[in-house]
PDB file of N, CA and C in Angstrom:
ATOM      1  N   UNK A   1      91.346  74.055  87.093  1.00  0.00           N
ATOM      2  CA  UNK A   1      90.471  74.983  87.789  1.00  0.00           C
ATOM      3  C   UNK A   1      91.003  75.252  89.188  1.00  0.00           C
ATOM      4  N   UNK A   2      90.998  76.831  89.828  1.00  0.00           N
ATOM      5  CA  UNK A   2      91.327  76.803  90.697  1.00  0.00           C
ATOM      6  C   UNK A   2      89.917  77.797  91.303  1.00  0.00           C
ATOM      7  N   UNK A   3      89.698  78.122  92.515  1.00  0.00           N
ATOM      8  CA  UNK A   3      89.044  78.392  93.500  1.00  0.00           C
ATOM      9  C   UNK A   3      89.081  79.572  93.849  1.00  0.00           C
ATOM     10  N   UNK A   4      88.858  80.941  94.223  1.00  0.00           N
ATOM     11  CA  UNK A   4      88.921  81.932  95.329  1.00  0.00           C
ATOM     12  C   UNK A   4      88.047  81.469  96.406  1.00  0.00           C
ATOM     13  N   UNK A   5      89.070  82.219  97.305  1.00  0.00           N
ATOM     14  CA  UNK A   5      88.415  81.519  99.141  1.00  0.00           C
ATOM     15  C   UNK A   5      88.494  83.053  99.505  1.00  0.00           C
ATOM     16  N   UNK A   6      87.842  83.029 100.325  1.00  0.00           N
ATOM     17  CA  UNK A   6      88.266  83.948 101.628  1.00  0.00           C
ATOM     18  C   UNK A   6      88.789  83.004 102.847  1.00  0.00           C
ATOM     19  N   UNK A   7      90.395  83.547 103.144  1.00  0.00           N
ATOM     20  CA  UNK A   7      91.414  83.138 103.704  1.00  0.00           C
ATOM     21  C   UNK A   7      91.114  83.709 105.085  1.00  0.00           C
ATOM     22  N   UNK A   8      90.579  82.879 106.006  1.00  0.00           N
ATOM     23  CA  UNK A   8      90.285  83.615 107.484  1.00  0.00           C
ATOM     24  C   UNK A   8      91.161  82.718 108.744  1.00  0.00           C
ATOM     25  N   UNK A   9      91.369  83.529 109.560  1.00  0.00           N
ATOM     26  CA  UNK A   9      92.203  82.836 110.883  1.00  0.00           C
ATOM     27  C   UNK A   9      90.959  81.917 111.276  1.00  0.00           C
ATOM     28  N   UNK A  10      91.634  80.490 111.743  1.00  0.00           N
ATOM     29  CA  UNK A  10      91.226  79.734 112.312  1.00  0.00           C
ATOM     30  C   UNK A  10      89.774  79.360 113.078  1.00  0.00           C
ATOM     31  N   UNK A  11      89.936  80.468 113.970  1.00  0.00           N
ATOM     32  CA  UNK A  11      88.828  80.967 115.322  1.00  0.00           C
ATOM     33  C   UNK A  11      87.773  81.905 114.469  1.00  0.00           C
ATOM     34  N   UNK A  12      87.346  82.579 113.504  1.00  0.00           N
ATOM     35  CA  UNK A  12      87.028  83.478 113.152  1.00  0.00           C
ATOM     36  C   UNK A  12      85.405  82.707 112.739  1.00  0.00           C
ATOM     37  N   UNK A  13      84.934  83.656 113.113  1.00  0.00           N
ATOM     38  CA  UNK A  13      83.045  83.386 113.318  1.00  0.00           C
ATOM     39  C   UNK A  13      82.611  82.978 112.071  1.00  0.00           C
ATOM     40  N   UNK A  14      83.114  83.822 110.679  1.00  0.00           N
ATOM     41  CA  UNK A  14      82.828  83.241 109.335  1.00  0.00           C
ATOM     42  C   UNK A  14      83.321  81.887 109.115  1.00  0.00           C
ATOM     43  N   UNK A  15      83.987  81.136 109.693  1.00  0.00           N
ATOM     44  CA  UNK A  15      84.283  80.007 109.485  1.00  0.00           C
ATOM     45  C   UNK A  15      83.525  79.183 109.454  1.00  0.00           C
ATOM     46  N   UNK A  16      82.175  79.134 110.140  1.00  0.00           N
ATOM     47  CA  UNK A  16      81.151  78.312 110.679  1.00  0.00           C
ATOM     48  C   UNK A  16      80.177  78.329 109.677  1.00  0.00           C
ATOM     49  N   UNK A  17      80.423  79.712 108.637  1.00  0.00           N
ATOM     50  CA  UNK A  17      79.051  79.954 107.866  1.00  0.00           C
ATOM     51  C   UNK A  17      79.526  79.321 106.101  1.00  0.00           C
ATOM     52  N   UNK A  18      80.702  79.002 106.132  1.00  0.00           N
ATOM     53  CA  UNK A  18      80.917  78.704 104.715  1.00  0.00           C
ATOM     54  C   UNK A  18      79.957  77.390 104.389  1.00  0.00           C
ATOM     55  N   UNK A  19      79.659  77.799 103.120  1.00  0.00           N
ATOM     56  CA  UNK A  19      79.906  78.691 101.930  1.00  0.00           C
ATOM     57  C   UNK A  19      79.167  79.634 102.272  1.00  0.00           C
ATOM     58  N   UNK A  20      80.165  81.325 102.158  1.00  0.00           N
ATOM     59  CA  UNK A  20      78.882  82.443 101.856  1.00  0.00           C
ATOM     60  C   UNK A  20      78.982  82.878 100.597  1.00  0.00           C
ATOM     61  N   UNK A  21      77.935  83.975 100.466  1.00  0.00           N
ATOM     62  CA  UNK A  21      78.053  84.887  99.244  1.00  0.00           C
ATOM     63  C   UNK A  21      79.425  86.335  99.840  1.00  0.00           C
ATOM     64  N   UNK A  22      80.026  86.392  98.324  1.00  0.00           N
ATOM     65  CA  UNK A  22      80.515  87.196  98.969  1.00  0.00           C
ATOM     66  C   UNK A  22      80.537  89.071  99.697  1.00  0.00           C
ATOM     67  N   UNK A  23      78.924  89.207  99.512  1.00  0.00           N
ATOM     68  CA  UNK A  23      78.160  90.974 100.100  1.00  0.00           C
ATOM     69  C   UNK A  23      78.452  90.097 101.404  1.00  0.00           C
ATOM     70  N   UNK A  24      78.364  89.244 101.845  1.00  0.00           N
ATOM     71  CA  UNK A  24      78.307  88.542 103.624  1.00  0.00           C
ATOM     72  C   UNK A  24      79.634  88.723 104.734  1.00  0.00           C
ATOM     73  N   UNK A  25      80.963  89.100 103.777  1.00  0.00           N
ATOM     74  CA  UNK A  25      82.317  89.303 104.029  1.00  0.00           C
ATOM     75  C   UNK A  25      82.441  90.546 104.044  1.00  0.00           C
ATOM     76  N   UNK A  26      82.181  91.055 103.245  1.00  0.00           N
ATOM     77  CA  UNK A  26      82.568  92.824 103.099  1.00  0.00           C
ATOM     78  C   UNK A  26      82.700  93.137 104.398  1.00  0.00           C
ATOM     79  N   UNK A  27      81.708  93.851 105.358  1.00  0.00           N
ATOM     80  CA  UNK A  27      82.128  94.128 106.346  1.00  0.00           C
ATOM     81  C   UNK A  27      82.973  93.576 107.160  1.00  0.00           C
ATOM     82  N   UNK A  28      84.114  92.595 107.068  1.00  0.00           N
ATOM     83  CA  UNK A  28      85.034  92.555 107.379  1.00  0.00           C
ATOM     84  C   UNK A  28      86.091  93.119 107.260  1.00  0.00           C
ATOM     85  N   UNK A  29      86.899  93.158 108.651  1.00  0.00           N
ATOM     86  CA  UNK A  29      88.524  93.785 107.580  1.00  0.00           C
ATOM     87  C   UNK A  29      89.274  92.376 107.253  1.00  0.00           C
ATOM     88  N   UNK A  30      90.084  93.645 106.227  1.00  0.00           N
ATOM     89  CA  UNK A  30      90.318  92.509 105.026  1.00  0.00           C
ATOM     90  C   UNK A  30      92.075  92.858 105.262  1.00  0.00           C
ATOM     91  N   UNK A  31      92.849  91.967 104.497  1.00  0.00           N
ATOM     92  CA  UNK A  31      94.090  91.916 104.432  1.00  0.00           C
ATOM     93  C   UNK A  31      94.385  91.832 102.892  1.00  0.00           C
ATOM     94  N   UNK A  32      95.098  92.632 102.123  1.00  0.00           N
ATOM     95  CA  UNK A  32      94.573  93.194 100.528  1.00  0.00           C
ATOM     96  C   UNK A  32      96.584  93.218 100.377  1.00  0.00           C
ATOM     97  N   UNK A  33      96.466  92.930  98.858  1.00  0.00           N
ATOM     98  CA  UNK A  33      97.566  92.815  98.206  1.00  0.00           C
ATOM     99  C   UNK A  33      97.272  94.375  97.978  1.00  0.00           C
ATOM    100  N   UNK A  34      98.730  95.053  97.155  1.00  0.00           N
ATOM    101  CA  UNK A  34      98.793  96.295  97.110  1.00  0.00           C
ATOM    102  C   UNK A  34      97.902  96.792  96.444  1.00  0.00           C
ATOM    103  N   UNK A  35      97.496  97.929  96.035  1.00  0.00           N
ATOM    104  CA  UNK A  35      96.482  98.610  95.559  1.00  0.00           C
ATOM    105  C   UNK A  35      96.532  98.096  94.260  1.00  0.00           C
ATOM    106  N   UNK A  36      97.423  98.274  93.572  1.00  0.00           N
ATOM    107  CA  UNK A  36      98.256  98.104  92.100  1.00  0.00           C
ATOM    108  C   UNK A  36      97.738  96.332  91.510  1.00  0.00           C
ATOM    109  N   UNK A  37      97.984  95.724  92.648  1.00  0.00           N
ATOM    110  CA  UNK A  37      97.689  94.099  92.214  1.00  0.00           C
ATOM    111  C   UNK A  37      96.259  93.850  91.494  1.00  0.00           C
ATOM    112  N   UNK A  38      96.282  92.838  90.771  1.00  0.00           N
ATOM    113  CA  UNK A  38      95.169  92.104  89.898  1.00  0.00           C
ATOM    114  C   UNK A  38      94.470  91.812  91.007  1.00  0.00           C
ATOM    115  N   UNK A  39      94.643  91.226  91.896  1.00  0.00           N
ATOM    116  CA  UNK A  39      93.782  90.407  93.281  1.00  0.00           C
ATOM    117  C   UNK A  39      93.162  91.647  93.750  1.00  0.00           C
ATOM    118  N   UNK A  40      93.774  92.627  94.044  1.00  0.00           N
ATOM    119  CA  UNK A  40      93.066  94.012  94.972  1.00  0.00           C
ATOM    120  C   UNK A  40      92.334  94.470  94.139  1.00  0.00           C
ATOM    121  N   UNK A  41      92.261  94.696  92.894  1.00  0.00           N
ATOM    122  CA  UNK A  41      91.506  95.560  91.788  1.00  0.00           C
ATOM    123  C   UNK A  41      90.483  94.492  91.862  1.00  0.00           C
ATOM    124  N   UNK A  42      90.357  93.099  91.348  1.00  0.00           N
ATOM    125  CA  UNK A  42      89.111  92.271  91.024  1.00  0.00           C
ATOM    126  C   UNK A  42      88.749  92.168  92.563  1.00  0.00           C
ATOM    127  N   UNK A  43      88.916  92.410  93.594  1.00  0.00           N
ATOM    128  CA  UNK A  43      88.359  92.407  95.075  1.00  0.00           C
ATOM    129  C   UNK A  43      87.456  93.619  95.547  1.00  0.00           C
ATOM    130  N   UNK A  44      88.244  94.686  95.018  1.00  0.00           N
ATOM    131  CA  UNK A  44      87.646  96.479  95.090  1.00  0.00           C
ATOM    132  C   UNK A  44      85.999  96.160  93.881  1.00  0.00           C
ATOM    133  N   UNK A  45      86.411  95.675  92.881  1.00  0.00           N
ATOM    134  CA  UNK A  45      85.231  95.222  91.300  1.00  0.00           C
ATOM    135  C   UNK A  45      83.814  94.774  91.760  1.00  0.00           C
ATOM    136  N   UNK A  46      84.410  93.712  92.302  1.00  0.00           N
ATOM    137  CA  UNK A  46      83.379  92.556  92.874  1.00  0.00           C
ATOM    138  C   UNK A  46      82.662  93.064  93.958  1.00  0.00           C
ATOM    139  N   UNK A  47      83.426  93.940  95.028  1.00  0.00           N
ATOM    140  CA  UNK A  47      82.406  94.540  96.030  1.00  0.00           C
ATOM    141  C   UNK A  47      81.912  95.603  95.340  1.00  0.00           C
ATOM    142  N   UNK A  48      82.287  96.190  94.666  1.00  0.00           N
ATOM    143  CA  UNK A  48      82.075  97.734  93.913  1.00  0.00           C
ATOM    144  C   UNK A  48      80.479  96.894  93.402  1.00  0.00           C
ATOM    145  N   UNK A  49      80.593  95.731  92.748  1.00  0.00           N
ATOM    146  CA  UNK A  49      78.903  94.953  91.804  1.00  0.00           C
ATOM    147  C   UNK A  49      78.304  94.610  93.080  1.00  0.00           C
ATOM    148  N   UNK A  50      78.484  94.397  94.722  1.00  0.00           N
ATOM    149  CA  UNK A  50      77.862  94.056  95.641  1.00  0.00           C
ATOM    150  C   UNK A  50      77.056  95.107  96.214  1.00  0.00           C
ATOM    151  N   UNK A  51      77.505  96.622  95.485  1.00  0.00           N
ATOM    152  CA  UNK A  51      77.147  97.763  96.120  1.00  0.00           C
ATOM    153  C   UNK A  51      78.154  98.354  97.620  1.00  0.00           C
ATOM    154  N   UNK A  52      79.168  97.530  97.908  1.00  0.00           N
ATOM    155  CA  UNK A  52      80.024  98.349  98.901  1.00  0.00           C
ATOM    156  C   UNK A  52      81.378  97.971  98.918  1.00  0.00           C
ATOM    157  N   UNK A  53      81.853  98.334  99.483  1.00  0.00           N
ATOM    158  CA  UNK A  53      83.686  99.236  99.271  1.00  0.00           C
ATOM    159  C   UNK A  53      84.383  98.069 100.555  1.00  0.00           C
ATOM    160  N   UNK A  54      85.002  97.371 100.257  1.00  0.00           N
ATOM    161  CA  UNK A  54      85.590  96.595 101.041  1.00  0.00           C
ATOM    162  C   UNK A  54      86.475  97.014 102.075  1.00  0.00           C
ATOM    163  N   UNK A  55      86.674  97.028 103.541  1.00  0.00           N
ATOM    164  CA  UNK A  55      87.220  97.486 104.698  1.00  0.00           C
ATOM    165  C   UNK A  55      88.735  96.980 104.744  1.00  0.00           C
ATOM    166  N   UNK A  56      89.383  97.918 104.215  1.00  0.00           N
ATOM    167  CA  UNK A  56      90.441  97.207 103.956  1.00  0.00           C
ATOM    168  C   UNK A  56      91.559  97.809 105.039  1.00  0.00           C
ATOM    169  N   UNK A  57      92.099  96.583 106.068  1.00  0.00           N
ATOM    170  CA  UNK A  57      93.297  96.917 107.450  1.00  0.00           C
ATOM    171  C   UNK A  57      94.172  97.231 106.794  1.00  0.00           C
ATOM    172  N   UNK A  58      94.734  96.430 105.944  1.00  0.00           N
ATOM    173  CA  UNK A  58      96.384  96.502 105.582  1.00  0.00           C
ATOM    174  C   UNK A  58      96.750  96.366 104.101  1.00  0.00           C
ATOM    175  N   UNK A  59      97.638  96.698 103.416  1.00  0.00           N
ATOM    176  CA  UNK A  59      98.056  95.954 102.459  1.00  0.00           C
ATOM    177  C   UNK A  59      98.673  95.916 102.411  1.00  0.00           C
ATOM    178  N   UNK A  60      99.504  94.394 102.119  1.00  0.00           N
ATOM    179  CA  UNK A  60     101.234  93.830 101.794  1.00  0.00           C
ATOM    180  C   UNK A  60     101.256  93.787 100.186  1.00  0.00           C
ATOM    181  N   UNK A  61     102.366  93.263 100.021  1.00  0.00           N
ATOM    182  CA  UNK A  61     102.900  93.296  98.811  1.00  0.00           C
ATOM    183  C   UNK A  61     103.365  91.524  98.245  1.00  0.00           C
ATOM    184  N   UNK A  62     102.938  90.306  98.703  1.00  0.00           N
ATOM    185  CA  UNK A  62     102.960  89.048  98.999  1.00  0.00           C
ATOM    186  C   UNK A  62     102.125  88.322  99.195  1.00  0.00           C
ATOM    187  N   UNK A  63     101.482  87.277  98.772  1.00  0.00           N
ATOM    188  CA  UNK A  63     100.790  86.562  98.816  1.00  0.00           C
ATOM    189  C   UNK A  63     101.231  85.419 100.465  1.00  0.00           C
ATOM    190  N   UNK A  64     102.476  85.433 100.947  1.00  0.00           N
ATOM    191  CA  UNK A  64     102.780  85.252 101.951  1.00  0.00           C
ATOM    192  C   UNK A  64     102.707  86.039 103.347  1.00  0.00           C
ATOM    193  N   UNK A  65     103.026  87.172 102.847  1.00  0.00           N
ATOM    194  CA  UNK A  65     102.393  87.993 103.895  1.00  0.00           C
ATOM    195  C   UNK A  65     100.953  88.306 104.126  1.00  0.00           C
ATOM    196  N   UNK A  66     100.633  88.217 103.286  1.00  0.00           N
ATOM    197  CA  UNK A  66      98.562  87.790 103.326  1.00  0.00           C
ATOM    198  C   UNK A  66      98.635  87.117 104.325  1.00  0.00           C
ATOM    199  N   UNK A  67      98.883  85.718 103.802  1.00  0.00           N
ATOM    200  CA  UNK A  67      98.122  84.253 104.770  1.00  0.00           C
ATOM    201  C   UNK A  67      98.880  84.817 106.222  1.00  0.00           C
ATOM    202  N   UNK A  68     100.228  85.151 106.345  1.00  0.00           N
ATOM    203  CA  UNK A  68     100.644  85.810 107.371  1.00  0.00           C
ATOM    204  C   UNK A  68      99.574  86.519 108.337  1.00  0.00           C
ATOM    205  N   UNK A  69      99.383  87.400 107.760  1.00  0.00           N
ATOM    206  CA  UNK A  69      98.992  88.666 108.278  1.00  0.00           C
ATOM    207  C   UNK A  69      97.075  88.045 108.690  1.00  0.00           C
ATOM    208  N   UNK A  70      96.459  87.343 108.087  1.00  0.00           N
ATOM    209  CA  UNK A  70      95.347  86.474 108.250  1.00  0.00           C
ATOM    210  C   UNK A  70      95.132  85.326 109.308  1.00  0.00           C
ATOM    211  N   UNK A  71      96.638  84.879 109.323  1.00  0.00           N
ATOM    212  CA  UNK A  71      96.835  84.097 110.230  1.00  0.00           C
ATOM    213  C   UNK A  71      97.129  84.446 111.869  1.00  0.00           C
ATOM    214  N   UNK A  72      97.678  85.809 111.886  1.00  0.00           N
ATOM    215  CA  UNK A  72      98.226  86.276 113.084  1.00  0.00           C
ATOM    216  C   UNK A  72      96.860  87.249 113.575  1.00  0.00           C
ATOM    217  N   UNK A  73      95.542  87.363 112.605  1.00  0.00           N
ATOM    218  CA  UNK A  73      93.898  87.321 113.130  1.00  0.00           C
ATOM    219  C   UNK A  73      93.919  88.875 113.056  1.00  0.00           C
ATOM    220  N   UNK A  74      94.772  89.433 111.656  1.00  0.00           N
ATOM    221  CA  UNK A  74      94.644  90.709 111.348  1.00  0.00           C
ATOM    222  C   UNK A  74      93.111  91.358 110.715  1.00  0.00           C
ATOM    223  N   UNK A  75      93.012  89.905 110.059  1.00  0.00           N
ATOM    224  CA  UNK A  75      91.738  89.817 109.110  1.00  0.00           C
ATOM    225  C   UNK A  75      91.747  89.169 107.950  1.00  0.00           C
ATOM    226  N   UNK A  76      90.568  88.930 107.292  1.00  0.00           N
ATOM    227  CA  UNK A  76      90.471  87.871 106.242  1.00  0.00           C
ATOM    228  C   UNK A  76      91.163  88.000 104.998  1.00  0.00           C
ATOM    229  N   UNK A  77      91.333  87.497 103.434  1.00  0.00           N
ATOM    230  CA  UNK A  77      91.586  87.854 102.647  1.00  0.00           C
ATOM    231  C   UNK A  77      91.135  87.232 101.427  1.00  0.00           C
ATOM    232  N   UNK A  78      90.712  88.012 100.463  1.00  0.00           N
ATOM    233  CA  UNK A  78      89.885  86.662  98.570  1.00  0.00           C
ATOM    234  C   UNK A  78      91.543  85.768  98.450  1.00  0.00           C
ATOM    235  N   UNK A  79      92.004  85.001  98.110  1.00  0.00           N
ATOM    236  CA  UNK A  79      92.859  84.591  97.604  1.00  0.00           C
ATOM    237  C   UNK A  79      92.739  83.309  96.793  1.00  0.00           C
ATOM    238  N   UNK A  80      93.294  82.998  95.931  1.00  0.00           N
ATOM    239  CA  UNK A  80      93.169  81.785  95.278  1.00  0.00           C
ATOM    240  C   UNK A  80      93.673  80.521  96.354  1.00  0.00           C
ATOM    241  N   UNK A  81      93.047  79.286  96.050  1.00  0.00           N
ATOM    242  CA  UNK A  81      92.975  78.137  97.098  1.00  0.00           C
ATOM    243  C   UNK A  81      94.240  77.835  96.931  1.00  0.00           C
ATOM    244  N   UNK A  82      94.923  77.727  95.654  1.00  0.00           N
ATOM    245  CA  UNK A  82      95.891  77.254  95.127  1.00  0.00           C
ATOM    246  C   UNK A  82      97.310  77.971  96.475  1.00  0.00           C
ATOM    247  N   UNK A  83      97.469  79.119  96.224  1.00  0.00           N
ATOM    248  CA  UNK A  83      97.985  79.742  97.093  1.00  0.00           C
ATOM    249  C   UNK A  83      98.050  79.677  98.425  1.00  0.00           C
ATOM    250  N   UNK A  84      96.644  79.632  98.873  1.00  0.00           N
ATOM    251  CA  UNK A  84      96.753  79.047 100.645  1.00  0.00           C
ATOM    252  C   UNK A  84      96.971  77.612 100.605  1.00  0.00           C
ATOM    253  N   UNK A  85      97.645  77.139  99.918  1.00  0.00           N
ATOM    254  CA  UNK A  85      97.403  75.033  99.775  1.00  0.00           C
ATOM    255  C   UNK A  85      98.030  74.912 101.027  1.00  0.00           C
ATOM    256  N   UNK A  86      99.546  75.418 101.273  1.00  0.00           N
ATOM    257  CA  UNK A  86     100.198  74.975 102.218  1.00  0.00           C
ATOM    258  C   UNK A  86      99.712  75.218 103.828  1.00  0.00           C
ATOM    259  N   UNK A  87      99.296  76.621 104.038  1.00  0.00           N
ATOM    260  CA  UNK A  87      98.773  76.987 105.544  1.00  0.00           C
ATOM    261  C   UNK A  87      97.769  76.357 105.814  1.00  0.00           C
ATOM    262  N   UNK A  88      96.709  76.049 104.223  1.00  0.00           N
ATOM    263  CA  UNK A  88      95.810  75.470 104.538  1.00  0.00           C
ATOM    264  C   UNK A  88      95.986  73.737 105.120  1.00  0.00           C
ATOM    265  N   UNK A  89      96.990  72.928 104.726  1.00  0.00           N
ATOM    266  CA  UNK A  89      97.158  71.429 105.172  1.00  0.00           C
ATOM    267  C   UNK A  89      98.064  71.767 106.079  1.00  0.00           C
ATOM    268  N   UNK A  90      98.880  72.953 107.091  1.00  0.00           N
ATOM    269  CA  UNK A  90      98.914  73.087 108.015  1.00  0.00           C
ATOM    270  C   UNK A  90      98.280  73.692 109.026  1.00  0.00           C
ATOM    271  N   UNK A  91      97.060  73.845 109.056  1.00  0.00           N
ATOM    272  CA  UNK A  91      96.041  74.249 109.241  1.00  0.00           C
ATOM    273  C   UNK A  91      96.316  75.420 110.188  1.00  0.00           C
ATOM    274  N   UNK A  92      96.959  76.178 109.152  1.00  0.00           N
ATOM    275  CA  UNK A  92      97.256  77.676 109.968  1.00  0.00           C
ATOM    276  C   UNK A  92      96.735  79.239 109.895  1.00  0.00           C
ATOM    277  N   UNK A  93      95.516  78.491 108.824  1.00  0.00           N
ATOM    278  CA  UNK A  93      94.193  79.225 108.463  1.00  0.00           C
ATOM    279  C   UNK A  93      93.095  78.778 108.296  1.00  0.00           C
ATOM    280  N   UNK A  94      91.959  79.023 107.961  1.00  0.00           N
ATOM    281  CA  UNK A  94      91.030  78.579 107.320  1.00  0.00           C
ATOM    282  C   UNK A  94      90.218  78.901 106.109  1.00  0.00           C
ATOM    283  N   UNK A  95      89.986  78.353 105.220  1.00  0.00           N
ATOM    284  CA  UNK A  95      88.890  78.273 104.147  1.00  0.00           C
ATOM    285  C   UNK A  95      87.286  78.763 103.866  1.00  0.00           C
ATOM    286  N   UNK A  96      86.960  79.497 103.642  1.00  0.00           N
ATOM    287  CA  UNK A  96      85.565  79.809 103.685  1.00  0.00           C
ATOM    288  C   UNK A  96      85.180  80.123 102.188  1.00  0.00           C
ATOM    289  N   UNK A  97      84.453  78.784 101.830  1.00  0.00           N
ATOM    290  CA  UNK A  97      83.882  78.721 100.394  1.00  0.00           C
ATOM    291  C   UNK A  97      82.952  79.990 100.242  1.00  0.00           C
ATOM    292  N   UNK A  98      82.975  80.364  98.740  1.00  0.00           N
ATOM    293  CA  UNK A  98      82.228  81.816  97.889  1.00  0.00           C
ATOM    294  C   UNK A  98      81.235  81.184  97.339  1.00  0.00           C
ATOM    295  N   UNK A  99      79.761  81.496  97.639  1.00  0.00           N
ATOM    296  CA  UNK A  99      78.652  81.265  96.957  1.00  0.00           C
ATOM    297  C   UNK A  99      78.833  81.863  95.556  1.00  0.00           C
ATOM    298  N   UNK A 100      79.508  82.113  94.738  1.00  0.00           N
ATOM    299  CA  UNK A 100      79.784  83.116  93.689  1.00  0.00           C
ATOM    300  C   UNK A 100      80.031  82.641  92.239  1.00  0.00           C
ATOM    301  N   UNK A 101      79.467  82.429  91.139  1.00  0.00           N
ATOM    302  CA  UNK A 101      79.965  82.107  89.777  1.00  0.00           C
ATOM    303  C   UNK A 101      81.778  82.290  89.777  1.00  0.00           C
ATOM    304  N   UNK A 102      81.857  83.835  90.411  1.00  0.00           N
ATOM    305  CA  UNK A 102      83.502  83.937  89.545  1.00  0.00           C
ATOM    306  C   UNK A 102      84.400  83.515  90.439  1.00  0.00           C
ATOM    307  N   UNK A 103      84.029  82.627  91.646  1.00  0.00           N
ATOM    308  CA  UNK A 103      85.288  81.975  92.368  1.00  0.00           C
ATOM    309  C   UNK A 103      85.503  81.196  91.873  1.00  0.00           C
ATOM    310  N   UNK A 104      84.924  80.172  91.033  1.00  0.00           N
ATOM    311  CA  UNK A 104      86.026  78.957  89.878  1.00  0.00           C
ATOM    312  C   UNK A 104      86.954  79.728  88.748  1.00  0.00           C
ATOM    313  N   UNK A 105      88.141  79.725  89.070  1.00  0.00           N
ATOM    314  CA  UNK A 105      88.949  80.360  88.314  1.00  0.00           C
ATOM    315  C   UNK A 105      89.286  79.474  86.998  1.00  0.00           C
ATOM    316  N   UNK A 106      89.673  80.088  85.925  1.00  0.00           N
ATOM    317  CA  UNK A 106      90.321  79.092  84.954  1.00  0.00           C
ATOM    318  C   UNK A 106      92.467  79.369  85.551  1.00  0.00           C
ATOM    319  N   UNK A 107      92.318  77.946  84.931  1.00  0.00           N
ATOM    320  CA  UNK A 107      94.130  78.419  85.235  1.00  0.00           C
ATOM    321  C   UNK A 107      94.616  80.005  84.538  1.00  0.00           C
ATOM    322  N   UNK A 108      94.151  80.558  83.142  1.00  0.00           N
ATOM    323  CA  UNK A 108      94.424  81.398  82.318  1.00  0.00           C
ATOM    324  C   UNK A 108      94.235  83.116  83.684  1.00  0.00           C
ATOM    325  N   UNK A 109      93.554  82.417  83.806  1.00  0.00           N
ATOM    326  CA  UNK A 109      93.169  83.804  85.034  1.00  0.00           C
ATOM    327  C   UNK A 109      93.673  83.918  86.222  1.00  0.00           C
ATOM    328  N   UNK A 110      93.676  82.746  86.912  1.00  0.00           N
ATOM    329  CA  UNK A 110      94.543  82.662  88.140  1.00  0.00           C
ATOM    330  C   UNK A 110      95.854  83.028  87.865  1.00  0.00           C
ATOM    331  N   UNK A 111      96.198  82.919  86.756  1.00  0.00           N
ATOM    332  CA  UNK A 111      97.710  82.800  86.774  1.00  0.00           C
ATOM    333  C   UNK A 111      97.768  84.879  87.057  1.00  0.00           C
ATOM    334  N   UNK A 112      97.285  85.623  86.166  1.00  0.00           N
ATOM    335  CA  UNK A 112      97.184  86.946  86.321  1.00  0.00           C
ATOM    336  C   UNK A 112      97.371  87.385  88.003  1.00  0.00           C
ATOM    337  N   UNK A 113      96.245  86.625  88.410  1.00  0.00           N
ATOM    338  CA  UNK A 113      96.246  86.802  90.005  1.00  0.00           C
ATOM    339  C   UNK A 113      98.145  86.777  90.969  1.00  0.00           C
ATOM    340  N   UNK A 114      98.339  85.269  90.638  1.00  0.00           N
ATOM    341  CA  UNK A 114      99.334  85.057  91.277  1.00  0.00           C
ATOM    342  C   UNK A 114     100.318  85.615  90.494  1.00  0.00           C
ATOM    343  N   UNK A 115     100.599  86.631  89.248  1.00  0.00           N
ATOM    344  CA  UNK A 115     102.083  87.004  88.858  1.00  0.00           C
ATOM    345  C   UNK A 115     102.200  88.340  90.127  1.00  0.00           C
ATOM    346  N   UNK A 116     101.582  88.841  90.280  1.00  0.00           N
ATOM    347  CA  UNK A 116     101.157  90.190  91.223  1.00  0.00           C
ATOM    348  C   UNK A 116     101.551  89.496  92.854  1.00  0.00           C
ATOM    349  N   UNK A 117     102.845  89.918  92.820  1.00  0.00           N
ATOM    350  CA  UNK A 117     102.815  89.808  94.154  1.00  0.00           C
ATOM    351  C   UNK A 117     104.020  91.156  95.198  1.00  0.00           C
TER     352      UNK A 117
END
């Protein structure tokens, strides 16, 4: 089993409130894999069932340039935990647990996530 987080810089005010639901993030900007990716489509889905359209700054093409681009306090991002493992035990981001059924991933699904990069 793996996890979706929202991947936020360090200092960032949502940090304090985890676990949220995820309608509580939306109005954030977000840092989004390309349009095309499994991660951006089930991210666009999930706010699309929250009733709103996710604010999206940037999109890379990397799951490294995410935590990057999150880390340097561009804005947050959904990503699997698995993926932030490393920034996360260098604590060069932070973690903010999803009140949400579909953030426990099965491996079968995560894996979809992470071929998309």
């Amino acid at each position: 089993m793996d996890e979706l987080i929202i991947a936020a810089p360090r200092n960032h005010p949502v940090v304090d409130s985890s676990p949220v639901r995820f309608s509580a993030v939306l109005d954030l900007d977000f840092v989004c894999m390309s349009k095309a990716s499994s991660n951006y489509i089930f991210l666009r889905d999930m706010a699309k069932l929250a009733g709103k359209t996710p604010k999206v700054r940037i999109h890379v093409h990397t799951f490294d340039a995410v935590l990057s681009m999150v880390e340097a306090g561009v804005g947050v991002s959904l990503v699997p935990r698995s993926v932030a493992a490393a920034a996360l035990r260098e604590q060069r981001i932070a973690a903010v647990a999803l009140r949400e059924p579909w953030a426990l991933r099965e491996p079968w699904a995560l894996r979809e996530l992470t071929l998309v990069t």
